[in-house]
Structure formats: structure tokens, C-alpha cells
PDB file of N, CA and C in Angstrom:
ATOM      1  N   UNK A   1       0.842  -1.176   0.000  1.00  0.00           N
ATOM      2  CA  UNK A   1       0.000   0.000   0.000  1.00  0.00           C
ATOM      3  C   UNK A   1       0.884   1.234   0.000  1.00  0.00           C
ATOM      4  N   UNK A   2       0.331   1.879  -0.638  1.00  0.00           N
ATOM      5  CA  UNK A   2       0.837   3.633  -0.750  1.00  0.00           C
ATOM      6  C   UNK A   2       0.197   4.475   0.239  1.00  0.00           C
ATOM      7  N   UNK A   3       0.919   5.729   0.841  1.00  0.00           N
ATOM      8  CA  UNK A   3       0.385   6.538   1.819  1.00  0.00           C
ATOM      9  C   UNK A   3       0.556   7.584   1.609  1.00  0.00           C
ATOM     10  N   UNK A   4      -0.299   8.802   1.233  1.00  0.00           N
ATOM     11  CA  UNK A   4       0.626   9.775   1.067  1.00  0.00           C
ATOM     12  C   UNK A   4      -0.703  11.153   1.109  1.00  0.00           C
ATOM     13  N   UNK A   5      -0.198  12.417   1.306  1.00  0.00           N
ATOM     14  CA  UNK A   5      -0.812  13.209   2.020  1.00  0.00           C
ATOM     15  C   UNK A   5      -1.558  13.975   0.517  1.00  0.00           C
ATOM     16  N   UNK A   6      -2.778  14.710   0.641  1.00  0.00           N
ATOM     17  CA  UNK A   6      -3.171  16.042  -0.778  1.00  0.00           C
ATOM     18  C   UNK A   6      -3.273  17.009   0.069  1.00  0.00           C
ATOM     19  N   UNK A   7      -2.827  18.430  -0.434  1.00  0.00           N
ATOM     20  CA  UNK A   7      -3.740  19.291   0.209  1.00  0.00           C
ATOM     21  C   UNK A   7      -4.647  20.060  -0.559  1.00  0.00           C
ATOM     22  N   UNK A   8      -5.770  19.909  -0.182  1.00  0.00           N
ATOM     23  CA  UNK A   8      -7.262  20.511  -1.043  1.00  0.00           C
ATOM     24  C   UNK A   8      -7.058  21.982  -0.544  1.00  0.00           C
ATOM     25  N   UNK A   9      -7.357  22.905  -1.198  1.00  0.00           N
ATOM     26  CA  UNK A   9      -7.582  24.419  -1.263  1.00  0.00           C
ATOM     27  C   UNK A   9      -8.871  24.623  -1.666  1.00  0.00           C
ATOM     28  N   UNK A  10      -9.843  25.406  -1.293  1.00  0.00           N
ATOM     29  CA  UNK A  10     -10.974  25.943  -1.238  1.00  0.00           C
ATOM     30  C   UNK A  10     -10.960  26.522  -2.487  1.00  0.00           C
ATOM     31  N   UNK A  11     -12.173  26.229  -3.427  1.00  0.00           N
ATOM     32  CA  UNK A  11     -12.531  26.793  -4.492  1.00  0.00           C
ATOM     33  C   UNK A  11     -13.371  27.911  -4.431  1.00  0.00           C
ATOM     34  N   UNK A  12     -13.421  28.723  -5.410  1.00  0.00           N
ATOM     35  CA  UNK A  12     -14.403  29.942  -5.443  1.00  0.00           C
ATOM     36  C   UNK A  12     -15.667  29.008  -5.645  1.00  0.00           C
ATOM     37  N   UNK A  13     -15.654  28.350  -6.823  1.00  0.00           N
ATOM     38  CA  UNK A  13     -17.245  27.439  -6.290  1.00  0.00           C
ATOM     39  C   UNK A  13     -16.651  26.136  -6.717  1.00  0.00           C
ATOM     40  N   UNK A  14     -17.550  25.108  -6.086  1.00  0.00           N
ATOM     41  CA  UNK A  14     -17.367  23.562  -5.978  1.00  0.00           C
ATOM     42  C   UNK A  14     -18.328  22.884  -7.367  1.00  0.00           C
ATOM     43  N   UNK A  15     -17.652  22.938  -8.315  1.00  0.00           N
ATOM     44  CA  UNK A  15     -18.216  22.341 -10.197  1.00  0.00           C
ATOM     45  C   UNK A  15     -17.069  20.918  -9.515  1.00  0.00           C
ATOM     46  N   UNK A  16     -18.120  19.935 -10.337  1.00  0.00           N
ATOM     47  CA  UNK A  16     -17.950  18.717 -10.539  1.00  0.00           C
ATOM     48  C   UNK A  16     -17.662  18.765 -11.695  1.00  0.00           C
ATOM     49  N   UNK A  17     -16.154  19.199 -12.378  1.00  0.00           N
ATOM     50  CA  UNK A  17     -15.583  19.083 -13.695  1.00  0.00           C
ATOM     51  C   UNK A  17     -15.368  17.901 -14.165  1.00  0.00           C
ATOM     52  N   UNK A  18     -14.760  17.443 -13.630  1.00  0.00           N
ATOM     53  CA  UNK A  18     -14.086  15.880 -14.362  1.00  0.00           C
ATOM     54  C   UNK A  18     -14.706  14.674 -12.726  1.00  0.00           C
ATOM     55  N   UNK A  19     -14.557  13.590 -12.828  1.00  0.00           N
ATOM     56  CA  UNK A  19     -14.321  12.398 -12.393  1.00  0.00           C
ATOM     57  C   UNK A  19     -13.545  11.704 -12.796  1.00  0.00           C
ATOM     58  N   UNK A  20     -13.352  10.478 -11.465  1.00  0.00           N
ATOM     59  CA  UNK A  20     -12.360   9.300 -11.513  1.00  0.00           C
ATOM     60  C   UNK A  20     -12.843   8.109 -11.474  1.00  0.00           C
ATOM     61  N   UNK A  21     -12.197   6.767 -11.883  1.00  0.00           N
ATOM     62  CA  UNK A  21     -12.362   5.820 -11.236  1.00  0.00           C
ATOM     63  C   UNK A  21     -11.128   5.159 -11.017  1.00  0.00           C
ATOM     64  N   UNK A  22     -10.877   3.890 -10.894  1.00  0.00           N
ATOM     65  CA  UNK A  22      -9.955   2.722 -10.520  1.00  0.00           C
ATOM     66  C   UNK A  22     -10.711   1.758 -10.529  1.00  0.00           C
ATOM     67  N   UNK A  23     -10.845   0.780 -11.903  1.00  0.00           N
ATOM     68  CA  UNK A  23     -11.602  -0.198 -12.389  1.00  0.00           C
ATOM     69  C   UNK A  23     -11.304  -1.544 -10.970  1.00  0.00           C
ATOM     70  N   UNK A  24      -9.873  -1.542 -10.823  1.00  0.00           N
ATOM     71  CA  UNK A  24      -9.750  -2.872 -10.188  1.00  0.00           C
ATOM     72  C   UNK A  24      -8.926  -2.283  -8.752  1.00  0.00           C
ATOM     73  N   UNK A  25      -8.731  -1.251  -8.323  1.00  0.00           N
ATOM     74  CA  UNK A  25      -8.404  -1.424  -7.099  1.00  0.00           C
ATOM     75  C   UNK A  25      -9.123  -0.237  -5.872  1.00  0.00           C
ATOM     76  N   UNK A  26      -9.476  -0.604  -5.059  1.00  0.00           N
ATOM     77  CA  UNK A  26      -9.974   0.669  -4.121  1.00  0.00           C
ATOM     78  C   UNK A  26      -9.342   1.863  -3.666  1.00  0.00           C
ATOM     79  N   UNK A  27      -9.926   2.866  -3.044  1.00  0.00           N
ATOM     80  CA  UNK A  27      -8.958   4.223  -2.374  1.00  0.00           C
ATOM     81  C   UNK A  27      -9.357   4.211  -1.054  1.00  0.00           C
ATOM     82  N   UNK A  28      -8.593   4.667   0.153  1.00  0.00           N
ATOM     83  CA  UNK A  28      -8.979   5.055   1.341  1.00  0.00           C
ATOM     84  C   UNK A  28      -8.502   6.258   0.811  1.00  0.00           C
ATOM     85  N   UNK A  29      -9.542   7.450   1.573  1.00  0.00           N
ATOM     86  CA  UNK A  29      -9.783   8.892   1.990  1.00  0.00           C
ATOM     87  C   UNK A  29     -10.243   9.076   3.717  1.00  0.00           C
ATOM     88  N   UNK A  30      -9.289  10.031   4.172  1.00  0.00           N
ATOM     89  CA  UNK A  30      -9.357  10.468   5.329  1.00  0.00           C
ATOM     90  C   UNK A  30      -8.359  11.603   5.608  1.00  0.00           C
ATOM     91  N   UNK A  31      -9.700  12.715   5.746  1.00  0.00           N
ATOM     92  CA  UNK A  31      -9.538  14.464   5.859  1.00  0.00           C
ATOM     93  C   UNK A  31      -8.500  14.545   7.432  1.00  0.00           C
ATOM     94  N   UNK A  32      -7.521  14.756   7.487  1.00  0.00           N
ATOM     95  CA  UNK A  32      -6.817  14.951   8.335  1.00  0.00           C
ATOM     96  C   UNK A  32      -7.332  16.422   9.555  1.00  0.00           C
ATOM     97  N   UNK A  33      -7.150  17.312   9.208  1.00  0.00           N
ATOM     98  CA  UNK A  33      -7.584  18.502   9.627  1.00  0.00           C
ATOM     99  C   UNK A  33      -8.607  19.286   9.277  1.00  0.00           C
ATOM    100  N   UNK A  34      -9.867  18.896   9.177  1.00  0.00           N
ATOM    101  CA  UNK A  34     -10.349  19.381   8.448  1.00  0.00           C
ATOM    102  C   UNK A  34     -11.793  18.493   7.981  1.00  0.00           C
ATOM    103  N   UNK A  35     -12.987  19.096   7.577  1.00  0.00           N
ATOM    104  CA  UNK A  35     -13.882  18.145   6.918  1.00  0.00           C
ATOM    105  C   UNK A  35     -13.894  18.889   5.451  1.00  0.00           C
ATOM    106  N   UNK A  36     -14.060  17.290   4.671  1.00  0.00           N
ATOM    107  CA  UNK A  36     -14.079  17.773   3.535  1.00  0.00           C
ATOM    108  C   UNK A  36     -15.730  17.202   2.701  1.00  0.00           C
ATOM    109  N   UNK A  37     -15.793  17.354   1.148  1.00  0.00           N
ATOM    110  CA  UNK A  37     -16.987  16.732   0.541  1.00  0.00           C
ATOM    111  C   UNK A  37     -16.589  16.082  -0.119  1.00  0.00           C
ATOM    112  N   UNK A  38     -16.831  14.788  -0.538  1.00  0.00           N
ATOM    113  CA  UNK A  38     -16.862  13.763  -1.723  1.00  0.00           C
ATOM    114  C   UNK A  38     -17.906  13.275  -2.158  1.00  0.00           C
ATOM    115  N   UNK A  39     -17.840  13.860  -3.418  1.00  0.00           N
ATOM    116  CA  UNK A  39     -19.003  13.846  -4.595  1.00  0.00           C
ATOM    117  C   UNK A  39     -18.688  11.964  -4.584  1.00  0.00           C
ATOM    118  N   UNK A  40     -19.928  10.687  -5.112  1.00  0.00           N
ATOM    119  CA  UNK A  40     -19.453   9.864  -5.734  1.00  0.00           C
ATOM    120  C   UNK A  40     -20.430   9.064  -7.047  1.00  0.00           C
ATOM    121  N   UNK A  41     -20.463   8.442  -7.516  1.00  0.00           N
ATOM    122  CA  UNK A  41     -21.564   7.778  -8.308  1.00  0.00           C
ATOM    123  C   UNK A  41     -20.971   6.147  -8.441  1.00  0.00           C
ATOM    124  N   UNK A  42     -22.707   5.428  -8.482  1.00  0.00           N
ATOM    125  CA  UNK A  42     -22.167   3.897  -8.467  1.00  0.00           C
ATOM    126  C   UNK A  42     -21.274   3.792  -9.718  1.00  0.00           C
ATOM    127  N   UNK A  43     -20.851   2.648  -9.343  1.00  0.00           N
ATOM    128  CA  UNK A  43     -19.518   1.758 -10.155  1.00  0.00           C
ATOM    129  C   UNK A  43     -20.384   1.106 -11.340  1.00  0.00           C
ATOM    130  N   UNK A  44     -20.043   1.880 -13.021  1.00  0.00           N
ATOM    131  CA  UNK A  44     -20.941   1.564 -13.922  1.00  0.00           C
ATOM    132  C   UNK A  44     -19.779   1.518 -14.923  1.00  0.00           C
ATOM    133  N   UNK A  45     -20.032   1.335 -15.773  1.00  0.00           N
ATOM    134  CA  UNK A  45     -18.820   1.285 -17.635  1.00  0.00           C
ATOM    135  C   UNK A  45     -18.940   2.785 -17.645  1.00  0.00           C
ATOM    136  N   UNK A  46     -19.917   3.643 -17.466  1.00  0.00           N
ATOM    137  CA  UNK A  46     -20.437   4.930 -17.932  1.00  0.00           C
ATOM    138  C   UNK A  46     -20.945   5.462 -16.393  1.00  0.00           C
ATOM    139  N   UNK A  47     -21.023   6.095 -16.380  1.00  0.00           N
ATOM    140  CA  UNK A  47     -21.367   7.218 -15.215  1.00  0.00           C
ATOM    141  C   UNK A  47     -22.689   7.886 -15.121  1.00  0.00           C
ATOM    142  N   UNK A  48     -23.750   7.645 -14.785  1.00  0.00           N
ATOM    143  CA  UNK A  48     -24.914   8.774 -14.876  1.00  0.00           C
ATOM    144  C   UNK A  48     -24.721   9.443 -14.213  1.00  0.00           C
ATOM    145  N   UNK A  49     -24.790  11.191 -14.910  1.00  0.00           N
ATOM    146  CA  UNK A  49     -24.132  11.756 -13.493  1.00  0.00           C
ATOM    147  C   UNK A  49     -25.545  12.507 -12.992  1.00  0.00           C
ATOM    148  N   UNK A  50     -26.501  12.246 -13.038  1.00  0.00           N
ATOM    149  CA  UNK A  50     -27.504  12.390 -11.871  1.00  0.00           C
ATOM    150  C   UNK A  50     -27.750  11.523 -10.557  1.00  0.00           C
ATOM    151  N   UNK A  51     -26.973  10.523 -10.684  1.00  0.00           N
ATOM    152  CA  UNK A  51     -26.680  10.000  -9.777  1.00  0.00           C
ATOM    153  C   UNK A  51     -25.275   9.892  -8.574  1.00  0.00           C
ATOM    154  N   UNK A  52     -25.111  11.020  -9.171  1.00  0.00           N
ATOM    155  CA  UNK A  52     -23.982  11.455  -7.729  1.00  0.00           C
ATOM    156  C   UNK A  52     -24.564  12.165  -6.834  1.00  0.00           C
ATOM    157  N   UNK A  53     -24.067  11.553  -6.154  1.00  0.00           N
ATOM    158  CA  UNK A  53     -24.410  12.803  -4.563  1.00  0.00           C
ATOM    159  C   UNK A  53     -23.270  12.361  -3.781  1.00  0.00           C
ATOM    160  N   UNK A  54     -23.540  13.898  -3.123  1.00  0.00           N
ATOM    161  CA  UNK A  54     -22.389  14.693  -2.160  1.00  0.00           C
ATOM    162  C   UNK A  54     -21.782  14.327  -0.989  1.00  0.00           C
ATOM    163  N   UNK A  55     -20.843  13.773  -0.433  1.00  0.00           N
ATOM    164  CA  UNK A  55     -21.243  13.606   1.176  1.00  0.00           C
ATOM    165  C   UNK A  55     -20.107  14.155   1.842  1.00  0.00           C
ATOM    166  N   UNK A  56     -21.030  14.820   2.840  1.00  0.00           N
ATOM    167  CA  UNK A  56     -19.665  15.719   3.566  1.00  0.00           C
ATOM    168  C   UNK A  56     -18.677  14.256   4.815  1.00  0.00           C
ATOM    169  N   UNK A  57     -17.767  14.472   4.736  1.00  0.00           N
ATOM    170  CA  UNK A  57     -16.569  13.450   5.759  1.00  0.00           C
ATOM    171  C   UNK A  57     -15.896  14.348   6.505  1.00  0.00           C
ATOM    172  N   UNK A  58     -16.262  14.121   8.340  1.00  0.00           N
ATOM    173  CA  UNK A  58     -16.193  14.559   8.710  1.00  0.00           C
ATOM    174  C   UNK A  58     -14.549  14.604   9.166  1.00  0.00           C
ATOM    175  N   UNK A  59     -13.692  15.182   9.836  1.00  0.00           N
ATOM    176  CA  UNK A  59     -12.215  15.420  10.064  1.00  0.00           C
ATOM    177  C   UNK A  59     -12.320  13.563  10.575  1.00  0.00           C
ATOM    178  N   UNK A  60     -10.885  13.174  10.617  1.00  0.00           N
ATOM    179  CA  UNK A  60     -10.891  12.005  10.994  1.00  0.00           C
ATOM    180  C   UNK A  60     -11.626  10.899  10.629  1.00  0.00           C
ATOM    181  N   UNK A  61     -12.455  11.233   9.651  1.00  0.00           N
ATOM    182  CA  UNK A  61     -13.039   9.602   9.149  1.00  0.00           C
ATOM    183  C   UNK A  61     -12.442   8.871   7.847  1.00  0.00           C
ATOM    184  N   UNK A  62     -12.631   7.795   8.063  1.00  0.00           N
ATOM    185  CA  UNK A  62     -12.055   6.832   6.993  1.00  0.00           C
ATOM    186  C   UNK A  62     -12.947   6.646   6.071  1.00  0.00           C
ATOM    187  N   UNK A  63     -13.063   6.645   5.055  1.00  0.00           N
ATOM    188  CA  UNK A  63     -13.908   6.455   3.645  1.00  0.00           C
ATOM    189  C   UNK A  63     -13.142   5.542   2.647  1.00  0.00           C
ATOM    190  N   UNK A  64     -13.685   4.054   2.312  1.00  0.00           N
ATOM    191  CA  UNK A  64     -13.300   3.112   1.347  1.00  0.00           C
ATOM    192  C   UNK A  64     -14.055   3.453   0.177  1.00  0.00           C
ATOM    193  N   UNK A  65     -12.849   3.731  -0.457  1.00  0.00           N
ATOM    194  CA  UNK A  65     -14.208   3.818  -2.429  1.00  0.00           C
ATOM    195  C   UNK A  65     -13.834   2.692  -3.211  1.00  0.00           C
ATOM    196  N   UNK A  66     -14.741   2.075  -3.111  1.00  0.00           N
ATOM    197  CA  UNK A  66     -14.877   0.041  -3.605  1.00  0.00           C
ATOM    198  C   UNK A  66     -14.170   0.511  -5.665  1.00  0.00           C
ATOM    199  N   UNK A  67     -13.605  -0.665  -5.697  1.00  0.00           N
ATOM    200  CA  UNK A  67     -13.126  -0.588  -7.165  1.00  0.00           C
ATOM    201  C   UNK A  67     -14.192  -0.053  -7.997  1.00  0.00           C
ATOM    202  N   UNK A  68     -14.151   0.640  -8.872  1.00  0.00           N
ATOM    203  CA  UNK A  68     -14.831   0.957  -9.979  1.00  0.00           C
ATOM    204  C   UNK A  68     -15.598   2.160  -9.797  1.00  0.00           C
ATOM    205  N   UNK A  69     -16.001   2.679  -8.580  1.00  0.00           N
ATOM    206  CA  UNK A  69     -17.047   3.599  -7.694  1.00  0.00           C
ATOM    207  C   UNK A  69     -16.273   4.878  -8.545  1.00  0.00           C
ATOM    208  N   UNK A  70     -17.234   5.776  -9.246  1.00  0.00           N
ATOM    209  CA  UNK A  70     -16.763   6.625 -10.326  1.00  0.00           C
ATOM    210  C   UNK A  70     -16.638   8.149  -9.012  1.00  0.00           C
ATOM    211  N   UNK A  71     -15.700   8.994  -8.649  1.00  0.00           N
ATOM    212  CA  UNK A  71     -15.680  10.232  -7.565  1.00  0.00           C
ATOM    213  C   UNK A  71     -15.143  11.583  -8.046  1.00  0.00           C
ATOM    214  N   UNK A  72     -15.008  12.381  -7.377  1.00  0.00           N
ATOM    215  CA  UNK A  72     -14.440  13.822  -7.770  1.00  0.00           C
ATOM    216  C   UNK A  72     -13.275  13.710  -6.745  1.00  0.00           C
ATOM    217  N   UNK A  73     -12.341  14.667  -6.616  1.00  0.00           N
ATOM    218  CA  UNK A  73     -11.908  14.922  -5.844  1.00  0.00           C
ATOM    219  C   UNK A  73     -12.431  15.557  -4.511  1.00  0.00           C
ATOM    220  N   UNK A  74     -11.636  15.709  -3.478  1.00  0.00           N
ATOM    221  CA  UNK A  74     -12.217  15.824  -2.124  1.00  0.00           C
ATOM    222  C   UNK A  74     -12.484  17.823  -2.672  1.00  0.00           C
ATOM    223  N   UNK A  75     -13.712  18.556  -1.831  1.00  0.00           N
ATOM    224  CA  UNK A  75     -13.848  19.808  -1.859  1.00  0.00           C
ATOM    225  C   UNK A  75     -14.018  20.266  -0.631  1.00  0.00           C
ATOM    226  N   UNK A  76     -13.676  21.242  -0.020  1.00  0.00           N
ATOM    227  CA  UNK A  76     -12.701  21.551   1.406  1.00  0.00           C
ATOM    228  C   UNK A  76     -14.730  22.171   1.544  1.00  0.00           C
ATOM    229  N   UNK A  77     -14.560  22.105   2.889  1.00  0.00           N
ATOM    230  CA  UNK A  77     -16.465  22.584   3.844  1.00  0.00           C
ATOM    231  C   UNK A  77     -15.940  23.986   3.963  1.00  0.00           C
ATOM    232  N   UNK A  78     -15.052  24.921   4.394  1.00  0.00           N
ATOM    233  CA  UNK A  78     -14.791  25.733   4.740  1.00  0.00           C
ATOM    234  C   UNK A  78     -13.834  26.576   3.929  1.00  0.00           C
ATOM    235  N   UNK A  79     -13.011  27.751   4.269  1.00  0.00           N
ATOM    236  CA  UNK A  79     -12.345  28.021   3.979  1.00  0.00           C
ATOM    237  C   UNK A  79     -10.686  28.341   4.242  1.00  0.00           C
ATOM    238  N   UNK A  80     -10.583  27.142   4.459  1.00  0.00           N
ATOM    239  CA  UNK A  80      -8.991  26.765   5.262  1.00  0.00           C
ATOM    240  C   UNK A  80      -8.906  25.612   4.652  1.00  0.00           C
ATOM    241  N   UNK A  81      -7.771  25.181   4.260  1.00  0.00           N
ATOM    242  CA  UNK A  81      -6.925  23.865   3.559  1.00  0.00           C
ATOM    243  C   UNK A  81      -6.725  22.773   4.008  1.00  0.00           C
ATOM    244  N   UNK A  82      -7.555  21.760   3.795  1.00  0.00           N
ATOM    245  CA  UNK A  82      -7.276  20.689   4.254  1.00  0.00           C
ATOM    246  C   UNK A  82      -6.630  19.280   3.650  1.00  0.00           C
ATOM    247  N   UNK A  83      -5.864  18.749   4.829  1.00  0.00           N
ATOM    248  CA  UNK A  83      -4.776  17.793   4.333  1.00  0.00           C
ATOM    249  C   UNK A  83      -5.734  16.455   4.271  1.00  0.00           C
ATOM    250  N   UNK A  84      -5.339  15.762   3.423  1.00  0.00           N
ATOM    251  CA  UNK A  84      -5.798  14.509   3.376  1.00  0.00           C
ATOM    252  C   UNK A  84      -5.439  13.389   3.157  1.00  0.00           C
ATOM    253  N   UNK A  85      -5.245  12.324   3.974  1.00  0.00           N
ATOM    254  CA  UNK A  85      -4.570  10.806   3.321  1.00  0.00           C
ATOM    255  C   UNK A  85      -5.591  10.637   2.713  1.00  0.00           C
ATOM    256  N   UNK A  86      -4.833   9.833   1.739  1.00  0.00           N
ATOM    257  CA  UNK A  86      -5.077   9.223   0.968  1.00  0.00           C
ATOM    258  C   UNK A  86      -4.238   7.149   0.592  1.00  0.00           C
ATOM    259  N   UNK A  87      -4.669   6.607   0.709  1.00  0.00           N
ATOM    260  CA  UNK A  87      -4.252   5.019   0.982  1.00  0.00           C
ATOM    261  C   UNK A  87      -4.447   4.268  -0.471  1.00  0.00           C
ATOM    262  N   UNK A  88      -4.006   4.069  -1.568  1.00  0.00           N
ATOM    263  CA  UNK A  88      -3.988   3.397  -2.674  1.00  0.00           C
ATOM    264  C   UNK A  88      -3.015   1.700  -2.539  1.00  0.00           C
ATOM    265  N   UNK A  89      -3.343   1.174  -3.311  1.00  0.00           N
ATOM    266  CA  UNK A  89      -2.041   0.114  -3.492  1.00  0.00           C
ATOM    267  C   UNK A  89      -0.649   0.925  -4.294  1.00  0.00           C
ATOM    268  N   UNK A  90       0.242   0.256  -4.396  1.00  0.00           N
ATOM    269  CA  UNK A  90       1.602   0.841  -5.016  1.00  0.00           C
ATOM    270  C   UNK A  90       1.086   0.641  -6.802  1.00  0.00           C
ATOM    271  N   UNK A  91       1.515   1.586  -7.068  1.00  0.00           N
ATOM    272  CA  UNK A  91       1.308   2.301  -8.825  1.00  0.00           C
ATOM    273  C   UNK A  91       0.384   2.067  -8.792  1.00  0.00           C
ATOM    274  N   UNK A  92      -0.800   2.381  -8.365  1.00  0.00           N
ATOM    275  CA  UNK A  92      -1.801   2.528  -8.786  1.00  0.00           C
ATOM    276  C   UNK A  92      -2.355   3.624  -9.679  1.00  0.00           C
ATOM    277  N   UNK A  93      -2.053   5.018  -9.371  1.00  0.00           N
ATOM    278  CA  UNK A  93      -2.180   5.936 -10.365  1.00  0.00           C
ATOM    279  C   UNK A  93      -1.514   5.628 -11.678  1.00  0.00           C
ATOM    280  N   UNK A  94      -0.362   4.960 -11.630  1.00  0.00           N
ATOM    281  CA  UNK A  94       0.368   4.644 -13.109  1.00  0.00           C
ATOM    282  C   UNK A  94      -0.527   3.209 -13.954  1.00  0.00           C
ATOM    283  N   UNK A  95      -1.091   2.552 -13.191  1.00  0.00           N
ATOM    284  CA  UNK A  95      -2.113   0.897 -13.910  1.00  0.00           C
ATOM    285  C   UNK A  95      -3.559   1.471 -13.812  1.00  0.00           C
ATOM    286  N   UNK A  96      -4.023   2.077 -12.963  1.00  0.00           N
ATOM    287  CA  UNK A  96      -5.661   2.112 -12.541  1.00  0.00           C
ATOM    288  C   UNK A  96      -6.250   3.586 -12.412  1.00  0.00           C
ATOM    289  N   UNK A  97      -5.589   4.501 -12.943  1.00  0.00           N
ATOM    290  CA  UNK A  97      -6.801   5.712 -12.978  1.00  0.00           C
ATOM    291  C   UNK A  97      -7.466   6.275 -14.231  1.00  0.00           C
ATOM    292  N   UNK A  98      -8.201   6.287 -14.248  1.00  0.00           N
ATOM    293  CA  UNK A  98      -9.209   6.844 -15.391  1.00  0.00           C
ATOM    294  C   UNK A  98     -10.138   7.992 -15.247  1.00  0.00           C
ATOM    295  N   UNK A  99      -9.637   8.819 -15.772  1.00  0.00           N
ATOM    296  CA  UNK A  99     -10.443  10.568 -15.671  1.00  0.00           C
ATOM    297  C   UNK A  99     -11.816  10.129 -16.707  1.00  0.00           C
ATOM    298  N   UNK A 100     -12.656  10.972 -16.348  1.00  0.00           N
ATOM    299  CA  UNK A 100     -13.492  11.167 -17.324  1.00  0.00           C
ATOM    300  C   UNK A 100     -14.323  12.906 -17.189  1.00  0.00           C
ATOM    301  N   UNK A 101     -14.239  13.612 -18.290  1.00  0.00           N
ATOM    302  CA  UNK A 101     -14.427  14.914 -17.906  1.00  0.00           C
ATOM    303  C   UNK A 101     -15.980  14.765 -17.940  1.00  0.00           C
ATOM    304  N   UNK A 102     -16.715  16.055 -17.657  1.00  0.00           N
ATOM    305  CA  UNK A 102     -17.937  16.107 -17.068  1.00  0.00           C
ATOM    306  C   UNK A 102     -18.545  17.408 -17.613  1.00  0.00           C
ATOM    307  N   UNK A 103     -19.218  16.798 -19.212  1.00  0.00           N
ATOM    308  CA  UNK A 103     -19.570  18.347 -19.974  1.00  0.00           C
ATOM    309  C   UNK A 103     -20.024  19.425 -19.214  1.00  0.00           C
ATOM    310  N   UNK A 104     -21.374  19.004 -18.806  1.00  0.00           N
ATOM    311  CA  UNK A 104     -21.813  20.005 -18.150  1.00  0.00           C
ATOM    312  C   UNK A 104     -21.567  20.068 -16.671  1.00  0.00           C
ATOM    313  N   UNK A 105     -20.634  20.988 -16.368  1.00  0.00           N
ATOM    314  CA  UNK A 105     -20.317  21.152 -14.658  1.00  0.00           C
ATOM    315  C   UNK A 105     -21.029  20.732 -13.690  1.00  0.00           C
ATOM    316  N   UNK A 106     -21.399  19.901 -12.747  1.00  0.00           N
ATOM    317  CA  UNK A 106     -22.387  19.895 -11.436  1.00  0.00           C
ATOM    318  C   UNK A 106     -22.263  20.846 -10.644  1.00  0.00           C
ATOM    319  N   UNK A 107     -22.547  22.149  -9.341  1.00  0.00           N
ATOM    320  CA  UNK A 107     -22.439  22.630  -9.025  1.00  0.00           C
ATOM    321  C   UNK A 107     -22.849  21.851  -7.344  1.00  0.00           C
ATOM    322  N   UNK A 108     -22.184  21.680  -6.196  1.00  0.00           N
ATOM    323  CA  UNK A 108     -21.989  21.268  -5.523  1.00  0.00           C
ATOM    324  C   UNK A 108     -22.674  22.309  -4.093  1.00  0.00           C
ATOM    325  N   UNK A 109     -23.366  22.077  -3.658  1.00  0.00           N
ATOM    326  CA  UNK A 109     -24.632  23.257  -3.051  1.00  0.00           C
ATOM    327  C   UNK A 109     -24.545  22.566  -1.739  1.00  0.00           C
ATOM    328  N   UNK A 110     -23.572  23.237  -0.920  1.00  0.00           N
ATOM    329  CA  UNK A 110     -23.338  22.999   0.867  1.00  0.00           C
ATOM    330  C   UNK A 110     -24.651  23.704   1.683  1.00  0.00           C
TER     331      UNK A 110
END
């Protein structure tokens, strides 16, 4: 397993531009200082993206995103920077990530 820290910066507004997945391996997420939001949608070939929704994670919680589970990146609750592990297997970003952009923006409404 890989361990290693992001730090999210507060956006002027929270658009659901692009998504991710990882067909065959999972992610742990856990907001260090901080609560953050993670957008996600079920694990499909294709993505409906009316079917994402938001969920705020509160500082200190652990969040498993099961293989294939299509997400955004983490978007900070506040306006202060928050650090976040993040837990992958080793190369995983180099074998298992897949962007997919997101024509029309979602707008993310705290």
C-alpha cells in the first residue's frame, strides 16, 4: 500500500468538472484537519451523473471507495486547507486511474 498526504484548497465554487475511477483497485480517503466533501456515483462502464451525490466526511473519518465507484476529488467545507490521506495500493495511479471529464459542470450546493 501507498500513503501519502493532498492538500485541497478551497474553491471559489465547488463544479464537478471531471471524475475518476480505478476499475480494479480501491482508495482510502481520510480528511486529516479538516472536513471535507466527496461527490461519488455507483460503479458503472459509464457514469450517470444524476446520480452522484455529495457527502460531507467529517475530520478524521475513513472512507473506502470500492473498485470501480466513479468520484471527484475531495472539496474543502470551509475556507482553510485541508490535508488529506489518501491510501492506494503501489502504482496505482500509473495501472488504474481513469479521468473522465464532465460536460456540463455539477455545481456542488453545501
Amino acid at each position: 500500500m501507498a500513503f501519502l498526504t493532498n492538500e485541497v484548497y478551497p474553491r471559489e465554487r465547488d463544479l464537478i468538472e471531471k471524475t475518476e475511477n480505478h476499475y480494479n483497485t480501491s482508495e482510502i480517503v481520510m480528511p486529516m484537519d479538516g472536513d471535507i466533501i466527496l461527490a461519488v456515483c455507483p460503479a458503472k462502464r459509464i457514469p450517470n451523473f444524476d446520480e452522484y451525490r455529495a457527502f460531507r466526511i467529517p475530520q478524521g473519518t475513513m472512507v473506502r471507495l470500492r473498485a470501480g465507484t466513479y468520484h471527484t476529488g475531495p472539496f474543502t467545507v470551509g475556507k482553510d486547507i485541508v490535508h488529506v490521506l489518501i491510501v492506494v495500493p503501489e502504482v496505482m495511479y500509473l495501472k488504474d486511474l481513469h479521468f473522465l471529464p464532465v460536460e456540463d459542470p455539477i455545481e456542488i450546493v453545501k
